[in-house]
N, C-alpha and C. Protein backbone atom coordinates (compact mmCIF):
# COMPACT_ATOMS: atom_id res chain seq x y z
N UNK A 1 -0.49 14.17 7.93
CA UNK A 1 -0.11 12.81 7.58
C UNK A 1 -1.27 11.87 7.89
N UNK A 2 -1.36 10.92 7.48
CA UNK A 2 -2.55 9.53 7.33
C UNK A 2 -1.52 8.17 6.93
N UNK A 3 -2.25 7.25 7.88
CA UNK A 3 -1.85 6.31 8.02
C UNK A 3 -3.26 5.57 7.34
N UNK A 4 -2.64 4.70 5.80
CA UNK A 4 -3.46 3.37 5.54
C UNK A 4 -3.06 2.23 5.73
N UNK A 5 -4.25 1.37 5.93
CA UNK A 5 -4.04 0.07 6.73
C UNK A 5 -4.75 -0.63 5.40
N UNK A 6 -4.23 -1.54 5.09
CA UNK A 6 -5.29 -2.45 4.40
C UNK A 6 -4.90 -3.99 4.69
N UNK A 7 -5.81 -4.50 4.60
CA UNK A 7 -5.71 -5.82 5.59
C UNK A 7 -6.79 -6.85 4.99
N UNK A 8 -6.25 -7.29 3.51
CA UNK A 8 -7.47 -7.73 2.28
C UNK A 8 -7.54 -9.48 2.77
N UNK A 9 -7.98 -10.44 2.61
CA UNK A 9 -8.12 -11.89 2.72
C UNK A 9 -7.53 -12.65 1.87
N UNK A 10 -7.09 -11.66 0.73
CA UNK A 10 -6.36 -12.64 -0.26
C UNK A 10 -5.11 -12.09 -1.09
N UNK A 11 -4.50 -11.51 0.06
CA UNK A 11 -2.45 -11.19 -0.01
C UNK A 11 -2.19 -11.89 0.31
N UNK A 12 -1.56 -12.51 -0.96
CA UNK A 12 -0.36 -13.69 -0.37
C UNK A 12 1.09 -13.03 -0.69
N UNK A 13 2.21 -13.73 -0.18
CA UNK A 13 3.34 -13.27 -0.78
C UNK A 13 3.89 -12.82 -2.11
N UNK A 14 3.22 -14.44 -2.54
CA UNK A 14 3.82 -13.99 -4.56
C UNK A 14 2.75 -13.35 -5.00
N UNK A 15 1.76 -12.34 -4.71
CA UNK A 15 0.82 -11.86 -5.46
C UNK A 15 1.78 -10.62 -4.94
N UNK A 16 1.32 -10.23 -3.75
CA UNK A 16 2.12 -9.10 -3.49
C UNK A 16 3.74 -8.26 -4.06
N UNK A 17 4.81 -9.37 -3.81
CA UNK A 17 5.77 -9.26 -5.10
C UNK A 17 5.25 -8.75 -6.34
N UNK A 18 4.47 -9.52 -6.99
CA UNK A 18 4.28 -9.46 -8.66
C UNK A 18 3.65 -7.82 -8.43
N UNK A 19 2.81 -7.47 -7.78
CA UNK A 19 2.21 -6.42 -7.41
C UNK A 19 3.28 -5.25 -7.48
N UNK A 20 3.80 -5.18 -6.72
CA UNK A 20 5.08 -4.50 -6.01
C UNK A 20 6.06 -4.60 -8.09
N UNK A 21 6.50 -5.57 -8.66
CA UNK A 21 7.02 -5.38 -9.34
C UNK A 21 6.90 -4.77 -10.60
N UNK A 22 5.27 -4.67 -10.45
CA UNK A 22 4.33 -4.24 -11.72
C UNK A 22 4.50 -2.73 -11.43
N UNK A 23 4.25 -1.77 -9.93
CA UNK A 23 4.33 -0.86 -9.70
C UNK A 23 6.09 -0.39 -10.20
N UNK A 24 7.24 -1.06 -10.19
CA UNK A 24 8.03 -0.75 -10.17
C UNK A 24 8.11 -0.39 -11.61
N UNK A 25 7.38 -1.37 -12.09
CA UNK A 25 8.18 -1.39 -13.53
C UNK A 25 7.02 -0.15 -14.77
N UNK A 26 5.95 0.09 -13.68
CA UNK A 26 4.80 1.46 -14.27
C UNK A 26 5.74 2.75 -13.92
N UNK A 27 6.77 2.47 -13.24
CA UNK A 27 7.44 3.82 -12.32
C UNK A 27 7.05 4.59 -11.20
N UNK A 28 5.66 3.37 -10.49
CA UNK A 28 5.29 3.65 -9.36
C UNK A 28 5.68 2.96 -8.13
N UNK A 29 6.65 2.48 -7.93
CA UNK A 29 7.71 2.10 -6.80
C UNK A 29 7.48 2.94 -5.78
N UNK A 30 7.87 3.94 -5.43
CA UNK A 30 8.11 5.58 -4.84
C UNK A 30 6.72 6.78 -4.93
N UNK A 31 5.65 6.27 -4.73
CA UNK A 31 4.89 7.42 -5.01
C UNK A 31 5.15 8.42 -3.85
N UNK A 32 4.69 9.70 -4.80
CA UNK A 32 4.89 11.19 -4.30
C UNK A 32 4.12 11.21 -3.12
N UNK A 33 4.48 11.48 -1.76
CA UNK A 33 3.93 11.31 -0.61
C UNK A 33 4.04 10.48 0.26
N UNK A 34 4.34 9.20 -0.22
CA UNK A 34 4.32 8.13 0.17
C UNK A 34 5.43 7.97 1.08
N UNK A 35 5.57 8.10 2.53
CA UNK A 35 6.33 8.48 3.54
C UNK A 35 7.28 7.10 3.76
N UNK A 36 6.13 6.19 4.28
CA UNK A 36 6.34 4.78 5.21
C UNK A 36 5.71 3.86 4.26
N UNK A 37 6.26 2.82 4.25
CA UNK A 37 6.11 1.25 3.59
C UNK A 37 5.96 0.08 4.40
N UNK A 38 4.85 -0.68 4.41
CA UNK A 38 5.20 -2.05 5.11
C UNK A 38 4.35 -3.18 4.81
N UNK A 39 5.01 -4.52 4.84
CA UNK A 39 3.76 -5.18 4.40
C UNK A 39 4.40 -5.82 5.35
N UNK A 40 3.33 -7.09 5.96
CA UNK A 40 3.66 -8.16 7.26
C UNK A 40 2.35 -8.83 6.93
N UNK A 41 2.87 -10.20 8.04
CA UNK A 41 2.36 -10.80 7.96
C UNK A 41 2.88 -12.20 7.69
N UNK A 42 1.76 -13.34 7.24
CA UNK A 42 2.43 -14.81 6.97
C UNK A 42 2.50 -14.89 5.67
N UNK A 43 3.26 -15.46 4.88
CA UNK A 43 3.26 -16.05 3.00
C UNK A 43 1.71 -15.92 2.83
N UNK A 44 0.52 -16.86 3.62
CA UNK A 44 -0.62 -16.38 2.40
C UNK A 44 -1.67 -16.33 3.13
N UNK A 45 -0.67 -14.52 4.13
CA UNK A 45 -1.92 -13.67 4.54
C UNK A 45 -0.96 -12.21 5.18
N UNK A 46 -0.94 -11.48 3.90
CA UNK A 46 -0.21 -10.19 4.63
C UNK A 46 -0.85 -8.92 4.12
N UNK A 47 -0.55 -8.46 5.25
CA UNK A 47 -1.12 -6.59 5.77
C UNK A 47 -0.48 -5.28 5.12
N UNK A 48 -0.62 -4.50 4.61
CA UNK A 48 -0.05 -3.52 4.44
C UNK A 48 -0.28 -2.32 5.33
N UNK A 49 1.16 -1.78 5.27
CA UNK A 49 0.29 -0.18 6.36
C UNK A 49 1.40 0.44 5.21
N UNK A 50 0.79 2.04 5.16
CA UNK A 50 1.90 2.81 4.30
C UNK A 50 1.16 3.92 5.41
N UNK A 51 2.35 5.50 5.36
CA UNK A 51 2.27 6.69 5.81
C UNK A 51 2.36 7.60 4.69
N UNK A 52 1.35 8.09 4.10
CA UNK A 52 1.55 9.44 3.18
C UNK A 52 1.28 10.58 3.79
N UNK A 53 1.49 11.84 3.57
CA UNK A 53 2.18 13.01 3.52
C UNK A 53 0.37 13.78 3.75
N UNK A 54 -0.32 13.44 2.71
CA UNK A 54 -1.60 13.45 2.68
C UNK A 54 -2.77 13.26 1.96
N UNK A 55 -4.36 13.12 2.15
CA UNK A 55 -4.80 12.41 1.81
C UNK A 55 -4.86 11.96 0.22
N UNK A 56 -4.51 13.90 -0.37
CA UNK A 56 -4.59 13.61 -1.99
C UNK A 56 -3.43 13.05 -2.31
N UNK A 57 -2.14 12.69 -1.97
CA UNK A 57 -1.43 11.82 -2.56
C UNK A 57 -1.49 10.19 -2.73
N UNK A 58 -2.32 10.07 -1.26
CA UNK A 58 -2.72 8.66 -1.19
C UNK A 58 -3.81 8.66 -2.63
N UNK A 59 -4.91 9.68 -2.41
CA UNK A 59 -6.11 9.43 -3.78
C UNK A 59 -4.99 9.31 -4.52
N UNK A 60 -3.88 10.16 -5.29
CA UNK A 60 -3.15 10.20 -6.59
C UNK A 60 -2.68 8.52 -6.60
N UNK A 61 -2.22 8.10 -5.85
CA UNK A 61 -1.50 6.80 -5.70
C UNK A 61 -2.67 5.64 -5.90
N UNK A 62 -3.63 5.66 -5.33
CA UNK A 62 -4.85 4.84 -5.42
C UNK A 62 -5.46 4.74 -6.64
N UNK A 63 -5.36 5.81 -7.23
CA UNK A 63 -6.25 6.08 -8.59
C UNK A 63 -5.46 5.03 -9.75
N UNK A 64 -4.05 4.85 -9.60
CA UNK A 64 -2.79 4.05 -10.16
C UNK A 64 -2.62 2.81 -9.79
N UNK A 65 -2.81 2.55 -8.47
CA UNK A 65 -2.87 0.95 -7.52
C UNK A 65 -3.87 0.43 -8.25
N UNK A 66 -5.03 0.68 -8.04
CA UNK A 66 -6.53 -0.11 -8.02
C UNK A 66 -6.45 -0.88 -9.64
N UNK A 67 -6.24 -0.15 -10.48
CA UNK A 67 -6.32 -0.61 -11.52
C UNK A 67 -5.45 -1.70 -12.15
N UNK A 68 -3.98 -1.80 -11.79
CA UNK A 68 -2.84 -2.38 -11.35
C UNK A 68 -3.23 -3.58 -11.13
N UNK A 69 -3.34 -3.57 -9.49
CA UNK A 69 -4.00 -4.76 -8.99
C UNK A 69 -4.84 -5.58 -9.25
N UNK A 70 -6.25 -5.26 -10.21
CA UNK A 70 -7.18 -5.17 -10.79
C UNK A 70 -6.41 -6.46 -11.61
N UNK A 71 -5.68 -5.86 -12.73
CA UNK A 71 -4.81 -6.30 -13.61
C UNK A 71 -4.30 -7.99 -13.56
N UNK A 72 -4.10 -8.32 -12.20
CA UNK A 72 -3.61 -9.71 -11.78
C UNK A 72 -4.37 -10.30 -10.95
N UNK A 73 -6.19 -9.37 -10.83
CA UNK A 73 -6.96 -10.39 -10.13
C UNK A 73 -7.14 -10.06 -8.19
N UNK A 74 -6.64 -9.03 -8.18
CA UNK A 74 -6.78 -8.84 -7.20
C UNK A 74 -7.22 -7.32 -6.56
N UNK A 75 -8.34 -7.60 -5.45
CA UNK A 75 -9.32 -6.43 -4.82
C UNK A 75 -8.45 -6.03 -3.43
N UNK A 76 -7.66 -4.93 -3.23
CA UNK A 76 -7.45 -4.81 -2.06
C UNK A 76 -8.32 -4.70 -1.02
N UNK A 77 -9.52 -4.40 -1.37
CA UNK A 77 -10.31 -3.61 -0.52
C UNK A 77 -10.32 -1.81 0.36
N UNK A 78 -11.26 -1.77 0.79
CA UNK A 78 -11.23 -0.68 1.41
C UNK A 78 -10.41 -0.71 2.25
N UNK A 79 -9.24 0.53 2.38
CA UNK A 79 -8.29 0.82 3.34
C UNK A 79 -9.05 1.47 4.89
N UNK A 80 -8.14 1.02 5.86
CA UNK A 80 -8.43 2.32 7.06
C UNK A 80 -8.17 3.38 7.10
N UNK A 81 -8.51 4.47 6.89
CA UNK A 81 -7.36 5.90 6.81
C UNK A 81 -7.47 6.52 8.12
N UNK A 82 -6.44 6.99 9.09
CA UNK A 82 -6.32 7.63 10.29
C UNK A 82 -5.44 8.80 10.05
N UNK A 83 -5.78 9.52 10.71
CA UNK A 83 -4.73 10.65 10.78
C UNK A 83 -3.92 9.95 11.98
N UNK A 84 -2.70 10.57 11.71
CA UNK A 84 -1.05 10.14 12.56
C UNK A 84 -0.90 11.30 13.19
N UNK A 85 -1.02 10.47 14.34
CA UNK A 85 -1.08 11.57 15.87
C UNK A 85 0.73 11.92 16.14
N UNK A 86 1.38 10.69 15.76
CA UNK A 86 2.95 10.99 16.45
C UNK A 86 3.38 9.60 15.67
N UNK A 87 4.74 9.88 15.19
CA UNK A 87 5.75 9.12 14.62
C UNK A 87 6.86 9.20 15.35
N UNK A 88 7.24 7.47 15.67
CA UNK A 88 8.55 7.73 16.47
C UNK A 88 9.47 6.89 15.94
N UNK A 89 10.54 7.20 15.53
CA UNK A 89 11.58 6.26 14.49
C UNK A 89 12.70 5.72 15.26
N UNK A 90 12.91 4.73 15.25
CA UNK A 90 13.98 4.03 16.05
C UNK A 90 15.57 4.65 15.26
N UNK A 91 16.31 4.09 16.40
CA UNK A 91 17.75 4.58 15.32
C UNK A 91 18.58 3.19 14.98
C-alpha cells in the first residue's frame, strides 16, 4: 500500500467539486485500488491524501486525473508517495 499526499496552492473547494464531478461523470469516481479518500483543508486551500492498494494503480489512476484536471485549468502537482507502514481504522 502507498499513501499520496498532494498539497497543490491552488485547490479551492469549487474547483475540487467540479473535479471530483468530472471524474464521476468519466466513471472514475472509484478507481481500482483506490483504498482511502480525503480532501481537507479551508474553501480556498485543500489537501488531498488517498491510500491505493499499489503503486501501478495509483500510475493507472494518474494517467486519467492529470489530463482531467488539465481540462479545467488546473496542475495538481507532484504528489508525496510513502509506503503505509500501519492503518488503523476507528469504529
Amino acid at each position: 500500500m502507498i499513501g499520496v499526499y498532494f498539497n497543490p496552492e491552488s485547490l479551492t473547494a469549487s474547483l475540487y467539486d467540479e473535479i471530483v464531478a468530472r471524474l464521476a461523470a468519466a466513471g472514475l469516481g472509484a478507481p481500482k485500488g483506490r483504498l482511502y479518500h480525503s480532501c481537507f483543508g479551508t474553501p480556498d486551500h485543500l489537501m488531498v491524501f488517498d491510500v491505493f492498494a499499489s503503486q501501478e494503480d495509483f500510475d493507472a489512476f494518474g494517467a486519467q486525473l492529470i489530463p482531467l484536471a488539465n481540462e479545467v485549468g488546473f496542475d495538481p502537482g507532484t504528489p508525496d508517495i510513502m509506503p503505509i507502514h500501519n492503518v488503523i481504522i476507528g469504529k
